[in-house]
Protein backbone atom coordinates (compact mmCIF):
# COMPACT_ATOMS: atom_id res chain seq x y z
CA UNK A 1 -5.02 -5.27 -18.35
CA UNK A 2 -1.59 -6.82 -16.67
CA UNK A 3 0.05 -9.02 -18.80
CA UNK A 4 0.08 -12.63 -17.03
CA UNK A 5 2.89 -14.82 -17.55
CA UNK A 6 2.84 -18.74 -17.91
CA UNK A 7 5.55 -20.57 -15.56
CA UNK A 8 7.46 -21.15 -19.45
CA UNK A 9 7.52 -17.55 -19.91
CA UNK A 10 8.57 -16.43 -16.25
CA UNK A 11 11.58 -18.93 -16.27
CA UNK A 12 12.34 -17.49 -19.63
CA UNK A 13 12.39 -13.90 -18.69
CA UNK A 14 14.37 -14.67 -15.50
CA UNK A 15 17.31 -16.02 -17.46
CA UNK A 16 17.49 -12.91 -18.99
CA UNK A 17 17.85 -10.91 -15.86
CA UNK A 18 21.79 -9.49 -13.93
CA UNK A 19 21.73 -11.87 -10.60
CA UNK A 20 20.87 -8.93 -8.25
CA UNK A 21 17.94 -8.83 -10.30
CA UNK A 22 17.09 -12.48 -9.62
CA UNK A 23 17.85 -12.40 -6.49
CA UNK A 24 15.98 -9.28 -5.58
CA UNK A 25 12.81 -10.82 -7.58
CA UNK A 26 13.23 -14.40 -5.62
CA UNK A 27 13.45 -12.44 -2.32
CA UNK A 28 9.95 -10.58 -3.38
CA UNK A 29 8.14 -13.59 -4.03
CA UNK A 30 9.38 -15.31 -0.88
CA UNK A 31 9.21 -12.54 1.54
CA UNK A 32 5.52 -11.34 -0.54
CA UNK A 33 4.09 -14.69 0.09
CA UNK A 34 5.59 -14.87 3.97
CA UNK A 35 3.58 -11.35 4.55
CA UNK A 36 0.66 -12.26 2.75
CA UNK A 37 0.12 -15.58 4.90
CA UNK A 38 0.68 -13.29 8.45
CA UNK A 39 -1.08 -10.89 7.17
CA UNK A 40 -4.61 -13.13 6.71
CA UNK A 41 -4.01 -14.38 9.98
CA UNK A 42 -3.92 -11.22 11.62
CA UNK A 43 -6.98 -10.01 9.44
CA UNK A 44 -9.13 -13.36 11.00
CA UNK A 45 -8.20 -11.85 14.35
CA UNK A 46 -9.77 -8.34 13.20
CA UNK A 47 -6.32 -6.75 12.78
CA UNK A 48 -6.12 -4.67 9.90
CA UNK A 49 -2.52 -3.99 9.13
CA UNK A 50 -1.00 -1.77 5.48
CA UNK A 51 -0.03 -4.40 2.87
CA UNK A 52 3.93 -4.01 3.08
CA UNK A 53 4.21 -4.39 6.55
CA UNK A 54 6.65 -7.06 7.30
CA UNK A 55 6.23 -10.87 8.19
CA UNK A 56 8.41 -11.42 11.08
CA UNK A 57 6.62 -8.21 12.67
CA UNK A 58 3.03 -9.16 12.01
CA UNK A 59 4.05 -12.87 13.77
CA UNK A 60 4.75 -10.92 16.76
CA UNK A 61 0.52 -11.13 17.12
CA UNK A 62 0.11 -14.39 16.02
CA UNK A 63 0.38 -17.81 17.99
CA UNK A 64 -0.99 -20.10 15.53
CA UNK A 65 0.85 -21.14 11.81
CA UNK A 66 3.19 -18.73 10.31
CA UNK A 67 4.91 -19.47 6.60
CA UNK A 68 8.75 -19.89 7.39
CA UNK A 69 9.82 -20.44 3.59
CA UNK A 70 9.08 -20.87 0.49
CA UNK A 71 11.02 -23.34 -1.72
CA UNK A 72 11.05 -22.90 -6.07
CA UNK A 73 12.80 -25.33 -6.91
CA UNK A 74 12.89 -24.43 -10.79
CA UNK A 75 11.70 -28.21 -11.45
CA UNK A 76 9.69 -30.83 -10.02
CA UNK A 77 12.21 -32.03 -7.08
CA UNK A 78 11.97 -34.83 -5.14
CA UNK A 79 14.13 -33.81 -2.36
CA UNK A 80 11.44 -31.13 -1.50
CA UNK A 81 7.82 -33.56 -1.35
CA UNK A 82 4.55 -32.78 -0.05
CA UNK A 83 3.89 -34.57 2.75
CA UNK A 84 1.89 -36.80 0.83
CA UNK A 85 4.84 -38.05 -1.13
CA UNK A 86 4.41 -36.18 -4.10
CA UNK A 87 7.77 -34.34 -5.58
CA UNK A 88 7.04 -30.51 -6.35
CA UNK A 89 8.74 -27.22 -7.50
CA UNK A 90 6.83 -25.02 -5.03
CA UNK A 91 6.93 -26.11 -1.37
CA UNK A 92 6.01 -24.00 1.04
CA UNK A 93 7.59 -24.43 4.98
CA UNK A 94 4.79 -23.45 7.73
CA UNK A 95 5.72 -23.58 11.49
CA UNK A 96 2.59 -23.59 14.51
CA UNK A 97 3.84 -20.90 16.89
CA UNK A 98 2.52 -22.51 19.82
CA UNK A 99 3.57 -26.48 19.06
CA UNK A 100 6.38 -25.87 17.15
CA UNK A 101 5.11 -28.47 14.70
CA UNK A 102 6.25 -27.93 11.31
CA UNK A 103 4.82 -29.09 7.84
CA UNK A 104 5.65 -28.89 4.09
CA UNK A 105 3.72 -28.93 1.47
CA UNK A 106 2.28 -28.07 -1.76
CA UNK A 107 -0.57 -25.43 -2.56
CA UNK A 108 -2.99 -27.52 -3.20
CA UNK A 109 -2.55 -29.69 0.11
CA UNK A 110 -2.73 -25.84 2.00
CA UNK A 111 -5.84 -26.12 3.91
CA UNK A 112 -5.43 -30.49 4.30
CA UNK A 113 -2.09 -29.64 6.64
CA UNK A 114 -3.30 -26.43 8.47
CA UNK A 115 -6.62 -27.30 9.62
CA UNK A 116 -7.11 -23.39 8.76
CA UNK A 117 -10.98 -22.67 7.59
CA UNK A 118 -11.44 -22.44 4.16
CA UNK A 119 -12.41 -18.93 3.44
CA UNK A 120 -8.92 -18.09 5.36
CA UNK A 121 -7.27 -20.83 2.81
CA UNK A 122 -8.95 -19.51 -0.42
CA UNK A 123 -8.08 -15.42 1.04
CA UNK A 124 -4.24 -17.14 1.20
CA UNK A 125 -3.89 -18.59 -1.84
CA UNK A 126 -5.54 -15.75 -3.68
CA UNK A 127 -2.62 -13.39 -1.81
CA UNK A 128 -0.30 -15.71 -3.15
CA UNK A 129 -1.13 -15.19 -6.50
CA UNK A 130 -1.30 -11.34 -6.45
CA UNK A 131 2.27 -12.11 -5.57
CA UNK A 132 2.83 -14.32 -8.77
CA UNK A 133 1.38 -11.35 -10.66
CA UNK A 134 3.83 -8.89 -9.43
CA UNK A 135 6.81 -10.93 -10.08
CA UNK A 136 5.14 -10.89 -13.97
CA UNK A 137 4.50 -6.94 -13.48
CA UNK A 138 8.47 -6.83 -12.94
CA UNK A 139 9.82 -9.25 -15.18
CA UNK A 140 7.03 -7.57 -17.68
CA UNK A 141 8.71 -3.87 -17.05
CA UNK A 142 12.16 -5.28 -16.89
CA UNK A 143 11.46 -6.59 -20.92
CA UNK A 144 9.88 -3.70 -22.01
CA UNK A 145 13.06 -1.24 -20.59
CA UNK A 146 10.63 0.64 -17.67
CA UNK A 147 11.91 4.06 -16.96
CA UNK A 148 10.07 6.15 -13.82
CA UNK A 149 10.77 9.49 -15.80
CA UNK A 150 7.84 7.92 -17.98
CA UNK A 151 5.69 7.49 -15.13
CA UNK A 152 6.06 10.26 -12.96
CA UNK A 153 7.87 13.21 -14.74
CA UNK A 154 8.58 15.69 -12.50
CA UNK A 155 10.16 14.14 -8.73
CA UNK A 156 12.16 16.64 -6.75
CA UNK A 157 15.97 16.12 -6.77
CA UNK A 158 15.85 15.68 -2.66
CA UNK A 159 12.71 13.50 -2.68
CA UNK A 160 13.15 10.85 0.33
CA UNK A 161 11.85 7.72 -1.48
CA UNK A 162 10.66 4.99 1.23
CA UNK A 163 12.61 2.16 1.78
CA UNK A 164 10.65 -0.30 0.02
CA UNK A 165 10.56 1.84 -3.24
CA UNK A 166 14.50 2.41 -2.77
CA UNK A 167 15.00 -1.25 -2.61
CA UNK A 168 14.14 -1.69 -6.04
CA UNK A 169 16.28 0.99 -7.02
CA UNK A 170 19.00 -0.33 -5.55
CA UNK A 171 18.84 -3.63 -7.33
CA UNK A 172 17.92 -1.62 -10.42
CA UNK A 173 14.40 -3.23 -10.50
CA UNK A 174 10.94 -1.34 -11.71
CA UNK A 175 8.45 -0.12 -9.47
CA UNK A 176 5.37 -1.51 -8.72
CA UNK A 177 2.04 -0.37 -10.09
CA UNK A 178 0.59 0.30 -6.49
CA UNK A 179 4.48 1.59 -5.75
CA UNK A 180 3.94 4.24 -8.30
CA UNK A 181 0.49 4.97 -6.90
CA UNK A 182 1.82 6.07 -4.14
CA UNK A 183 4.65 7.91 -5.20
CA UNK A 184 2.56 9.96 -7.25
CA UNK A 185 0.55 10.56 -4.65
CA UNK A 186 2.88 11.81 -2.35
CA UNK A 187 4.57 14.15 -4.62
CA UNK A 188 1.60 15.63 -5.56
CA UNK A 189 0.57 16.36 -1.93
CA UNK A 190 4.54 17.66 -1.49
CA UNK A 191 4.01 19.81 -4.74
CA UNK A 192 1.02 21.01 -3.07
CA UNK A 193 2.11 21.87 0.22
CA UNK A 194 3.21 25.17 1.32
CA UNK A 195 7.51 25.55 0.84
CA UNK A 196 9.14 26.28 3.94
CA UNK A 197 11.10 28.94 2.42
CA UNK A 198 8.38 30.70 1.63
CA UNK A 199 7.16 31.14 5.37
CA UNK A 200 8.68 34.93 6.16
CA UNK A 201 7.00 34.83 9.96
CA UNK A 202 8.95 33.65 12.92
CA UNK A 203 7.95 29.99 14.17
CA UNK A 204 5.93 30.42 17.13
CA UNK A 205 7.43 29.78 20.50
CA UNK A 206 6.55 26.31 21.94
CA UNK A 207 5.47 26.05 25.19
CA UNK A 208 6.94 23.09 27.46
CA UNK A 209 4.39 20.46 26.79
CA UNK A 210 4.83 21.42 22.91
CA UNK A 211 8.56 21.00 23.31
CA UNK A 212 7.92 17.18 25.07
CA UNK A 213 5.90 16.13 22.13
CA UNK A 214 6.98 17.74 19.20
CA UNK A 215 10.89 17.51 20.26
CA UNK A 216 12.05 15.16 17.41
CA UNK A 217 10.79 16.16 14.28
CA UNK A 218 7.82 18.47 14.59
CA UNK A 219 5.33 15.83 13.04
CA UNK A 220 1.89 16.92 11.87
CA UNK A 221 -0.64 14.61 13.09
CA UNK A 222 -2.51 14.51 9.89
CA UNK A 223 0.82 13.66 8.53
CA UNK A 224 0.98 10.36 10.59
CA UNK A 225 -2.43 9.37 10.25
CA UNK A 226 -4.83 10.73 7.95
CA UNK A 227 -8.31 10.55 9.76
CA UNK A 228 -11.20 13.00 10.07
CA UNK A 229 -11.72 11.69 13.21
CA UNK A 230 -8.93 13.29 14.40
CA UNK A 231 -7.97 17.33 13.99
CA UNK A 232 -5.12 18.82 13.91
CA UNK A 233 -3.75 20.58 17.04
CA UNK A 234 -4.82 23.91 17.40
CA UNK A 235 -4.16 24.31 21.20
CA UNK A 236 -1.97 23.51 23.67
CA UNK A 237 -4.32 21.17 25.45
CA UNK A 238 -5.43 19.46 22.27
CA UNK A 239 -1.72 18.17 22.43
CA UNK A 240 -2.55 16.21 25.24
CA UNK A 241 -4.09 13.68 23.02
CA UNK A 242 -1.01 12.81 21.25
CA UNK A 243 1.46 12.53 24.52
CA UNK A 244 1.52 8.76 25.02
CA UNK A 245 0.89 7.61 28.75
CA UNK A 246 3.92 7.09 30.79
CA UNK A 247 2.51 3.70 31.64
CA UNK A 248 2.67 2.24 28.02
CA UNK A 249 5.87 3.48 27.24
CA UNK A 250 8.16 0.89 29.24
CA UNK A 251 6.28 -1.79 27.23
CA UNK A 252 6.79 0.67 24.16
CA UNK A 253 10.59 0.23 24.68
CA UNK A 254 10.24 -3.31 25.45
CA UNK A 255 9.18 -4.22 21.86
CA UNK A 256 11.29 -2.27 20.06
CA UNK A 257 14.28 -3.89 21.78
CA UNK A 258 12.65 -7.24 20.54
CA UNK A 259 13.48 -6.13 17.53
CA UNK A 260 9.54 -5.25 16.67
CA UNK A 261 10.33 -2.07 13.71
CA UNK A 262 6.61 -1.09 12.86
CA UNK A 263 4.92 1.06 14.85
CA UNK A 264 1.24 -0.18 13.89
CA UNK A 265 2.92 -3.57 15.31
CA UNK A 266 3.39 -2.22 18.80
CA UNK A 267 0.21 -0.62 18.64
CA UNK A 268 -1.15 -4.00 18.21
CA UNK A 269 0.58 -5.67 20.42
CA UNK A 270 0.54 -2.94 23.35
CA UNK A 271 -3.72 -3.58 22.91
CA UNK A 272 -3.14 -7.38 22.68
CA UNK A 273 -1.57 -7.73 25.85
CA UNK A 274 -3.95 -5.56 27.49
CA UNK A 275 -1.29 -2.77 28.08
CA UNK A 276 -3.41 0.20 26.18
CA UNK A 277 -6.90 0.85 25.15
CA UNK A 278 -8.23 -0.84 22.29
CA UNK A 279 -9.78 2.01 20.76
CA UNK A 280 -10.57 2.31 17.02
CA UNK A 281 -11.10 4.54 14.58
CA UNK A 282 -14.44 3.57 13.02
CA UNK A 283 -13.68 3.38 9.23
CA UNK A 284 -9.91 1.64 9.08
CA UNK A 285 -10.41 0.16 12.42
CA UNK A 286 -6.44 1.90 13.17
CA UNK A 287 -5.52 1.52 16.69
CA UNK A 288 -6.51 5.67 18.05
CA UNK A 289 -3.17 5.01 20.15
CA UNK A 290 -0.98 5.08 17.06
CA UNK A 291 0.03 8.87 16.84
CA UNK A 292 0.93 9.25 20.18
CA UNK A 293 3.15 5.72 20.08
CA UNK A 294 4.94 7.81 17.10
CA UNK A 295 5.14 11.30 19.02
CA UNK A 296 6.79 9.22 21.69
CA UNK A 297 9.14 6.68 19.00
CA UNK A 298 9.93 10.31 17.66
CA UNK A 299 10.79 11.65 21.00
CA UNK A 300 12.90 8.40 21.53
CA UNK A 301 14.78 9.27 18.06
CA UNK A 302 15.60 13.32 19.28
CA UNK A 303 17.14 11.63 22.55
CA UNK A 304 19.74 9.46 20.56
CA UNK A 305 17.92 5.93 21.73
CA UNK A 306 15.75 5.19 18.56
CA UNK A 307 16.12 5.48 14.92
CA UNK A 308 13.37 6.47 12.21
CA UNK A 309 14.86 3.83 9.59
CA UNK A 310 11.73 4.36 7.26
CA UNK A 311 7.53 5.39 6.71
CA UNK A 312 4.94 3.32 4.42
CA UNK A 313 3.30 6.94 3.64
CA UNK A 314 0.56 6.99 5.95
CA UNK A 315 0.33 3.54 6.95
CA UNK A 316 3.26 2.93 9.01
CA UNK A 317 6.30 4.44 10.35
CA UNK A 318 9.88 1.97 11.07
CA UNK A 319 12.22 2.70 13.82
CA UNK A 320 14.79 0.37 15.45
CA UNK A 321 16.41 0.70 19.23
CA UNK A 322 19.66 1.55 19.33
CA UNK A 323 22.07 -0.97 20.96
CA UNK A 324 23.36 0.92 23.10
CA UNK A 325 20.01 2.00 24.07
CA UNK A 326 18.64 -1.37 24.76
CA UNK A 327 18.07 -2.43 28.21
């Protein structure tokens, strides 16, 4: 069972810690709690999005309240009250997309201020504690002297860890349990998979529609999205499926050069503004439209106008427009 930390024992621990450390912890909790709050308000719309995605892409979809900040203080402080007067150490900062209006306060004032319905409030504030717990899961490893060699042994030498995992390294910071999850999940399915090197037969020849879609980096569909709903290519005209339409891909463009990085994101966004189908897959309730949106930010990567800056497994792929790309 995770060991759970009182507020004593978390300021304890974090006095303890190099100020990268801190400062990388801090940013977790803040930027945790900002996606957690998007991310319930893109579920009550029936958008089902991976847990890491980012905040300020998920408020892309959303025209109602989005969390701007959140304050620790350390102490009770006065200069950052509820609004009903009352001096606290957490405040958290929420902004309505559509008025503008802004409010501050404390957790337990959360659904008072927001008018939000309670289940949505109680979904919210249980996110924000998961949160809590994974700043203790850190602070936890970072007493007890974590080392991944204990946790996964064997990781290839050229192993591309996703950004969110090399983040922590970075700031020399532990893993996360569901972090670790994944990682040994993917190098167990890259352990498993057949080595290139190994392969003695020449590549077959692509024909032209091949070349348009497969151009960048020869992704396998069931490498992008892992559904049985959808096969893998074994024709030419099963291809067809993953070319996206030239009529999406202006608006495509158009998001990325707002700065939008996901790729789920613009899938969302593409169906909320009526410029795709809406199709689902039945189970995750994925937008179908997402491989092809990634054969084409691919495409837009081989062509020197996009860059693949990062993947969440099979969740999510990251790319961002290059500025001198941007029109």
């Amino acid at each position: 069972m995770p060991e759970i930390l009182t507020k004593e024992e978390r300021d304890e621990r974090m006095k303890t810690l190099t100020q990268e450390q801190k400062d990388f912890i801090q940013n977790h909790v803040r930027r945790g709690k900002k996606t957690t709050f998007a991310n319930h308000m893109a579920k009550d719309k029936g958008i089902v999005l991976p847990q890491d995605t980012e905040s300020e892409d998920i408020e892309h979809l959303l025209d109602g309240w989005v969390l701007i900040d959140y304050i620790d203080n350390g102490t009770v402080n006065p200069d950052t009250p509820c609004e009903c007067g009352r001096p606290l150490r957490y405040q958290y900062i929420v902004k309505h997309i559509g008025s503008n209006e802004i409010r501050t306060f404390g957790i337990n004032h959360f659904e008072e201020h927001t008018g939000l319905p309670a289940e949505i409030v109680k979904d919210i504030k249980n996110g924000f504690q998961q949160i809590d717990y994974e700043m203790d899961e850190l602070l936890v490893k970072l007493h007890n002297d974590w080392r991944l060699e204990d946790e996964v042994p064997y990781i290839p030498e050229d192993y591309p860890y996703p950004n969110d995992m090399q983040q922590h390294f970075d700031a020399n910071v532990p893993l996360l349990d569901r972090q670790i999850k994944r990682l040994k999940q993917s190098v167990l399915s890259l352990n498993a998979g057949p080595r290139r090197d190994d392969q003695q037969h020449e590549p077959e020849r692509k024909t032209p529609v091949m070349e348009s879609v497969y151009e960048a980096q020869e992704p396998d569909p069931l490498n992008l999205f892992s559904e049985e709903e959808m096969p893998a290519p074994k024709e030419e005209k099963d291809l067809q499926a993953y070319v996206l339409a030239y009529e999406y891909r202006d608006a495509v463009l158009e998001y990325l050069s707002q700065g939008v990085k996901s790729a789920r994101i613009i899938c969302e966004l593409l169906i909320k503004n009526n410029q795709a189908p809406a199709d689902r897959y039945s189970f995750s309730k994925r937008p179908k439209i997402y491989v092809p949106v990634c054969f084409y930010l691919d495409l837009l990567v081989s062509k020197g106008e996009a860059d693949h800056i990062g993947s969440l497994d099979l969740d999510d792929r990251y790319y961002n427009r290059r500025d001198g790309s941007r029109g």
